[in-house]
C-alpha atoms as a PDB file:
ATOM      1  CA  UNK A   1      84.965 260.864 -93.559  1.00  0.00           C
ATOM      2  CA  UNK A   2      87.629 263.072 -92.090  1.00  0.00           C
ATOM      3  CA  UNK A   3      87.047 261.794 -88.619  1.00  0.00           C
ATOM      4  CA  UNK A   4      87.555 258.097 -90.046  1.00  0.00           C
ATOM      5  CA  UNK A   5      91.059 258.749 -91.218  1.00  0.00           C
ATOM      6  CA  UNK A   6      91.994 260.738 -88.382  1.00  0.00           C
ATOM      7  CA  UNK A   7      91.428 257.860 -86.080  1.00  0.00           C
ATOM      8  CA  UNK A   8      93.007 255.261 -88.574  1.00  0.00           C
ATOM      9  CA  UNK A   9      96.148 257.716 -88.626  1.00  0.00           C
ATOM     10  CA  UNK A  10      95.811 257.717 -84.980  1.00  0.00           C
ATOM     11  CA  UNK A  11      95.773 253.898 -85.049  1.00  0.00           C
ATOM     12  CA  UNK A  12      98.661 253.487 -86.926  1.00  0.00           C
ATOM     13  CA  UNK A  13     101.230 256.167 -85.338  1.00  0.00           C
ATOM     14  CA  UNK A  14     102.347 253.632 -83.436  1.00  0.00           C
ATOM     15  CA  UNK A  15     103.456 251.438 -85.947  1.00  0.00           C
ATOM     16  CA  UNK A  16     105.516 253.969 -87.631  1.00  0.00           C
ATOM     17  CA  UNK A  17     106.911 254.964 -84.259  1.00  0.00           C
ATOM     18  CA  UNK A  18     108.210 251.879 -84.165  1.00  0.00           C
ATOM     19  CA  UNK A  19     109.337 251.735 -87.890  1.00  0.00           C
ATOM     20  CA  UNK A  20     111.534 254.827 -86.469  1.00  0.00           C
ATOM     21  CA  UNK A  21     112.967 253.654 -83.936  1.00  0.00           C
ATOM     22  CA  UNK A  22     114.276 250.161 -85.634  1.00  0.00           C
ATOM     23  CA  UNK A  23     115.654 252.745 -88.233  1.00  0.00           C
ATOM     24  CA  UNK A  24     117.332 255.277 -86.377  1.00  0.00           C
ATOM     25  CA  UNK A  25     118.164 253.931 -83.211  1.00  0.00           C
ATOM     26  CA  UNK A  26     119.042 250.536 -83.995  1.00  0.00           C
ATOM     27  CA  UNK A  27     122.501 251.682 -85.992  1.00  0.00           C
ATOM     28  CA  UNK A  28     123.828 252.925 -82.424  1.00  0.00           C
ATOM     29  CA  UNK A  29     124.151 249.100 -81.565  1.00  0.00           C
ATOM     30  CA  UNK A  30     125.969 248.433 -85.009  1.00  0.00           C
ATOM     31  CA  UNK A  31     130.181 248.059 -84.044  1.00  0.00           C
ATOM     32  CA  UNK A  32     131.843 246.520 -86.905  1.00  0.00           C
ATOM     33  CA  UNK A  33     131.039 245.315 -90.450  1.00  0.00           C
ATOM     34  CA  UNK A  34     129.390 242.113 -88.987  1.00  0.00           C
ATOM     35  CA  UNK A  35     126.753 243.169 -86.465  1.00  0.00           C
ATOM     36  CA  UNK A  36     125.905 245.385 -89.227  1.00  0.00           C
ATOM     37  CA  UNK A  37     124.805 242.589 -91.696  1.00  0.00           C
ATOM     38  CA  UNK A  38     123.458 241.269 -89.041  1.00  0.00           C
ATOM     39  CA  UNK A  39     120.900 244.363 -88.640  1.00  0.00           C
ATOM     40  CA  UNK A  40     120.110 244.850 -92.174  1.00  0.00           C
ATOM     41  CA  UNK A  41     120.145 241.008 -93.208  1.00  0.00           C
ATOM     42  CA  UNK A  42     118.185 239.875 -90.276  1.00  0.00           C
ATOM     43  CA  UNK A  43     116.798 241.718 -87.780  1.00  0.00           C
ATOM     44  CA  UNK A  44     115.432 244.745 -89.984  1.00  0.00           C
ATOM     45  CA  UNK A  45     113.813 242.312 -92.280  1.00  0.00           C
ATOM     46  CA  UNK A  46     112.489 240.234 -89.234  1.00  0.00           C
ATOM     47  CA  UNK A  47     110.674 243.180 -87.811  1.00  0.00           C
ATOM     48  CA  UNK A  48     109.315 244.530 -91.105  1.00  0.00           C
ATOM     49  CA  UNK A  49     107.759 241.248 -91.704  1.00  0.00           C
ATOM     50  CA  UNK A  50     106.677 241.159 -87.785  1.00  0.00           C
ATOM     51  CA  UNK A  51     105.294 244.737 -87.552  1.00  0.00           C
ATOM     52  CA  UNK A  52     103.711 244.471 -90.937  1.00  0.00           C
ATOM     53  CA  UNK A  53     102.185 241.397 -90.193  1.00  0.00           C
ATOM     54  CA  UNK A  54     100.517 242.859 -86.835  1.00  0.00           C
ATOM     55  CA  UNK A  55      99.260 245.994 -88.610  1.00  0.00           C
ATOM     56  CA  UNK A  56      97.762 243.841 -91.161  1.00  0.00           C
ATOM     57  CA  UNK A  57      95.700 241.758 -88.593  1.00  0.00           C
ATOM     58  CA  UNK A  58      94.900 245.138 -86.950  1.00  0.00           C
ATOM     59  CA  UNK A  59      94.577 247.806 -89.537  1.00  0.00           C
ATOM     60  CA  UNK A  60      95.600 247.713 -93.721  1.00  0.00           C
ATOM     61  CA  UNK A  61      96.516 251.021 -95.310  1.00  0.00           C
ATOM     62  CA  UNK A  62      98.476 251.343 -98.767  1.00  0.00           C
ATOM     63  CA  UNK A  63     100.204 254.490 -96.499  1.00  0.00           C
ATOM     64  CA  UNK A  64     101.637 252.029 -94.292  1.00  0.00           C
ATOM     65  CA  UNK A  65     103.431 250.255 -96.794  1.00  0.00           C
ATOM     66  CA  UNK A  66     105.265 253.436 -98.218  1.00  0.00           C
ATOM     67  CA  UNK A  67     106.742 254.463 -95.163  1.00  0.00           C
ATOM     68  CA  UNK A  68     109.163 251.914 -95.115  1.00  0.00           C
ATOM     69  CA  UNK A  69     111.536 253.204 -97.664  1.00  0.00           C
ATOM     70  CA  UNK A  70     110.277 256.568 -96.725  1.00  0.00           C
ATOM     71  CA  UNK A  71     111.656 256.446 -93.537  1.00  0.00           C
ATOM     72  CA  UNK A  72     114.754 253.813 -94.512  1.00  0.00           C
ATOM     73  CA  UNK A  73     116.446 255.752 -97.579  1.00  0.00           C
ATOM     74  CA  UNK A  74     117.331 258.717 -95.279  1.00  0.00           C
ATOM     75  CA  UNK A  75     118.648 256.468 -92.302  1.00  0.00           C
ATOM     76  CA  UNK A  76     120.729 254.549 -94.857  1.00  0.00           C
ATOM     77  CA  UNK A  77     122.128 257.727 -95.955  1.00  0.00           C
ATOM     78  CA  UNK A  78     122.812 259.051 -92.342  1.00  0.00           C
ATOM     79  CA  UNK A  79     124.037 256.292 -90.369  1.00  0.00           C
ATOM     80  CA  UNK A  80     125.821 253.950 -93.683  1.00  0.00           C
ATOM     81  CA  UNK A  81     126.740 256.746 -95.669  1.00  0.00           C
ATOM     82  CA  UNK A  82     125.637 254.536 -98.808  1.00  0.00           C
ATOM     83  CA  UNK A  83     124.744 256.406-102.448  1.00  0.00           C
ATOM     84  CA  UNK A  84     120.811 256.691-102.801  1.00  0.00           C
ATOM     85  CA  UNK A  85     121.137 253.714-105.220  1.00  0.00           C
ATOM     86  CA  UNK A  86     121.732 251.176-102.234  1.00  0.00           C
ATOM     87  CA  UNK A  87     119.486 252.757-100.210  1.00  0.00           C
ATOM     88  CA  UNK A  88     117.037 251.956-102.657  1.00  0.00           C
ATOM     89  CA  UNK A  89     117.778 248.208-103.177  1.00  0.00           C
ATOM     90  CA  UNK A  90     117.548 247.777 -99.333  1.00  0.00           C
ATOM     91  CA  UNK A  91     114.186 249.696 -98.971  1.00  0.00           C
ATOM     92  CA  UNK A  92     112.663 247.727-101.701  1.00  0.00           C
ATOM     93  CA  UNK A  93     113.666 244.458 -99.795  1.00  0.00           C
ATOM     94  CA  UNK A  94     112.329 245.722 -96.951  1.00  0.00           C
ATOM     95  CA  UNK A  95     109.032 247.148 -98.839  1.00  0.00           C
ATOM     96  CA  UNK A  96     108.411 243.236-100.265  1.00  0.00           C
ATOM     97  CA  UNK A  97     108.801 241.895 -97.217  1.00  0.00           C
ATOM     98  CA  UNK A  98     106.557 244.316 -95.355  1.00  0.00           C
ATOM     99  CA  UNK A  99     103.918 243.860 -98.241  1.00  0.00           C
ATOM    100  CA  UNK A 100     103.722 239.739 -97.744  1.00  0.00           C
ATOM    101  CA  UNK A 101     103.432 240.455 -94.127  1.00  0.00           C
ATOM    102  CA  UNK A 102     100.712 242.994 -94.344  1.00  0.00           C
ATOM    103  CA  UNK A 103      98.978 240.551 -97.130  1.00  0.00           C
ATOM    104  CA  UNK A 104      99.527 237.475 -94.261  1.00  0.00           C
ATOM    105  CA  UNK A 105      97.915 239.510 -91.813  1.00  0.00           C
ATOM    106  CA  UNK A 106      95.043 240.427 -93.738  1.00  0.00           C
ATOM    107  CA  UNK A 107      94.764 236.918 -94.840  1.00  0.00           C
ATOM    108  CA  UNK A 108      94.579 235.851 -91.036  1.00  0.00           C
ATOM    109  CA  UNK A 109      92.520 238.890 -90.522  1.00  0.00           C
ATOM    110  CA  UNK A 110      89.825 238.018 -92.796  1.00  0.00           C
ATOM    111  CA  UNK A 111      90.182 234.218 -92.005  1.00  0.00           C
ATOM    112  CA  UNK A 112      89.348 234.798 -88.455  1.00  0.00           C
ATOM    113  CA  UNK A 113      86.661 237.051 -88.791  1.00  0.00           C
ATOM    114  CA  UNK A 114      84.525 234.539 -91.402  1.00  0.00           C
ATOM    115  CA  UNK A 115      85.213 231.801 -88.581  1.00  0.00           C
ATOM    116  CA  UNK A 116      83.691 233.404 -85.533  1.00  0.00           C
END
Protein backbone atom coordinates (compact mmCIF):
# COMPACT_ATOMS: atom_id res chain seq x y z
CA UNK A 1 0.00 0.00 0.00
CA UNK A 2 2.78 2.31 1.03
CA UNK A 3 4.87 1.44 -1.96
CA UNK A 4 1.73 2.38 -4.25
CA UNK A 5 1.59 5.94 -3.05
CA UNK A 6 5.15 6.40 -2.97
CA UNK A 7 5.39 5.79 -6.64
CA UNK A 8 2.12 7.83 -7.42
CA UNK A 9 3.85 10.77 -5.35
CA UNK A 10 6.81 10.03 -7.37
CA UNK A 11 4.65 10.28 -10.51
CA UNK A 12 3.27 13.39 -9.81
CA UNK A 13 6.39 15.55 -8.45
CA UNK A 14 6.72 16.64 -11.62
CA UNK A 15 3.59 18.18 -12.05
CA UNK A 16 3.87 20.22 -9.01
CA UNK A 17 7.39 21.15 -10.05
CA UNK A 18 5.95 22.66 -12.67
CA UNK A 19 2.95 24.20 -10.72
CA UNK A 20 6.11 25.99 -8.93
CA UNK A 21 7.75 27.22 -11.31
CA UNK A 22 4.61 28.97 -13.28
CA UNK A 23 4.07 30.43 -9.68
CA UNK A 24 7.22 31.69 -8.60
CA UNK A 25 9.20 32.26 -11.48
CA UNK A 26 6.81 33.48 -13.87
CA UNK A 27 6.26 37.04 -11.80
CA UNK A 28 10.06 37.86 -12.75
CA UNK A 29 8.71 38.38 -16.41
CA UNK A 30 5.75 40.61 -15.05
CA UNK A 31 6.91 44.71 -15.89
CA UNK A 32 3.93 46.79 -15.59
CA UNK A 33 0.24 46.48 -14.62
CA UNK A 34 -0.54 44.92 -18.10
CA UNK A 35 1.77 41.95 -18.62
CA UNK A 36 0.59 41.25 -15.25
CA UNK A 37 -3.13 40.65 -16.21
CA UNK A 38 -1.85 39.12 -18.78
CA UNK A 39 -0.16 36.30 -16.43
CA UNK A 40 -2.91 35.88 -14.06
CA UNK A 41 -5.87 36.32 -16.69
CA UNK A 42 -4.34 34.13 -19.26
CA UNK A 43 -1.46 32.34 -19.11
CA UNK A 44 -1.80 31.01 -15.37
CA UNK A 45 -5.24 29.84 -16.12
CA UNK A 46 -4.05 28.35 -19.54
CA UNK A 47 -1.51 26.17 -17.88
CA UNK A 48 -3.66 25.09 -14.93
CA UNK A 49 -6.17 23.86 -17.33
CA UNK A 50 -3.13 22.36 -19.58
CA UNK A 51 -1.16 20.69 -16.73
CA UNK A 52 -4.31 19.52 -15.08
CA UNK A 53 -5.59 18.16 -18.05
CA UNK A 54 -2.25 16.02 -18.70
CA UNK A 55 -2.16 14.73 -15.11
CA UNK A 56 -5.65 13.70 -15.48
CA UNK A 57 -4.95 11.52 -18.64
CA UNK A 58 -1.85 10.29 -16.74
CA UNK A 59 -2.56 10.06 -13.09
CA UNK A 60 -5.92 11.55 -10.85
CA UNK A 61 -5.29 12.38 -7.21
CA UNK A 62 -7.70 14.69 -5.02
CA UNK A 63 -3.87 15.91 -3.66
CA UNK A 64 -3.21 17.27 -6.93
CA UNK A 65 -6.00 19.46 -7.02
CA UNK A 66 -5.18 21.20 -3.58
CA UNK A 67 -1.90 22.24 -4.42
CA UNK A 68 -2.94 24.83 -6.56
CA UNK A 69 -4.01 27.37 -4.08
CA UNK A 70 -1.56 25.76 -1.80
CA UNK A 71 1.19 26.78 -3.67
CA UNK A 72 -0.64 30.16 -5.31
CA UNK A 73 -1.88 32.03 -2.00
CA UNK A 74 1.77 32.42 -0.80
CA UNK A 75 3.17 33.57 -4.33
CA UNK A 76 0.29 36.06 -4.51
CA UNK A 77 1.31 37.33 -1.25
CA UNK A 78 5.11 37.50 -2.15
CA UNK A 79 5.39 38.70 -5.54
CA UNK A 80 1.61 41.02 -5.65
CA UNK A 81 1.63 41.94 -2.22
CA UNK A 82 -2.32 41.37 -2.32
CA UNK A 83 -4.41 40.75 1.25
CA UNK A 84 -5.08 36.87 1.68
CA UNK A 85 -8.66 37.68 0.55
CA UNK A 86 -7.52 38.13 -3.22
CA UNK A 87 -5.28 35.56 -3.03
CA UNK A 88 -8.07 33.47 -2.34
CA UNK A 89 -10.46 34.54 -5.17
CA UNK A 90 -7.55 33.92 -7.66
CA UNK A 91 -6.66 30.40 -6.27
CA UNK A 92 -10.19 29.35 -6.39
CA UNK A 93 -10.28 30.38 -10.17
CA UNK A 94 -7.42 28.64 -10.70
CA UNK A 95 -8.64 25.47 -8.47
CA UNK A 96 -12.05 25.31 -10.93
CA UNK A 97 -10.22 25.46 -13.74
CA UNK A 98 -7.66 22.85 -12.76
CA UNK A 99 -10.65 20.59 -11.54
CA UNK A 100 -12.53 20.65 -15.24
CA UNK A 101 -9.19 19.90 -16.65
CA UNK A 102 -8.34 17.04 -14.42
CA UNK A 103 -12.21 15.82 -14.91
CA UNK A 104 -11.46 16.27 -19.06
CA UNK A 105 -8.54 14.25 -18.73
CA UNK A 106 -10.01 11.55 -16.90
CA UNK A 107 -12.89 11.66 -19.21
CA UNK A 108 -10.36 11.13 -22.21
CA UNK A 109 -8.55 8.81 -19.96
CA UNK A 110 -11.27 6.46 -19.43
CA UNK A 111 -12.65 7.01 -23.03
CA UNK A 112 -9.52 5.74 -24.52
CA UNK A 113 -8.92 2.95 -22.46
CA UNK A 114 -12.74 1.31 -23.10
CA UNK A 115 -11.83 1.88 -26.95
CA UNK A 116 -8.64 -0.09 -27.30
Amino acid sequence: MMGKRLKQLKQTIPYFMFLVLLFYLSPMLISDTGSAMFFLLGVFPIMCFGCSFIYGVNLSSFWYILSIPILFIPSGLIFYQWPFEVGVFYALGYTLIAIIGEILGIGISIYSKRNK
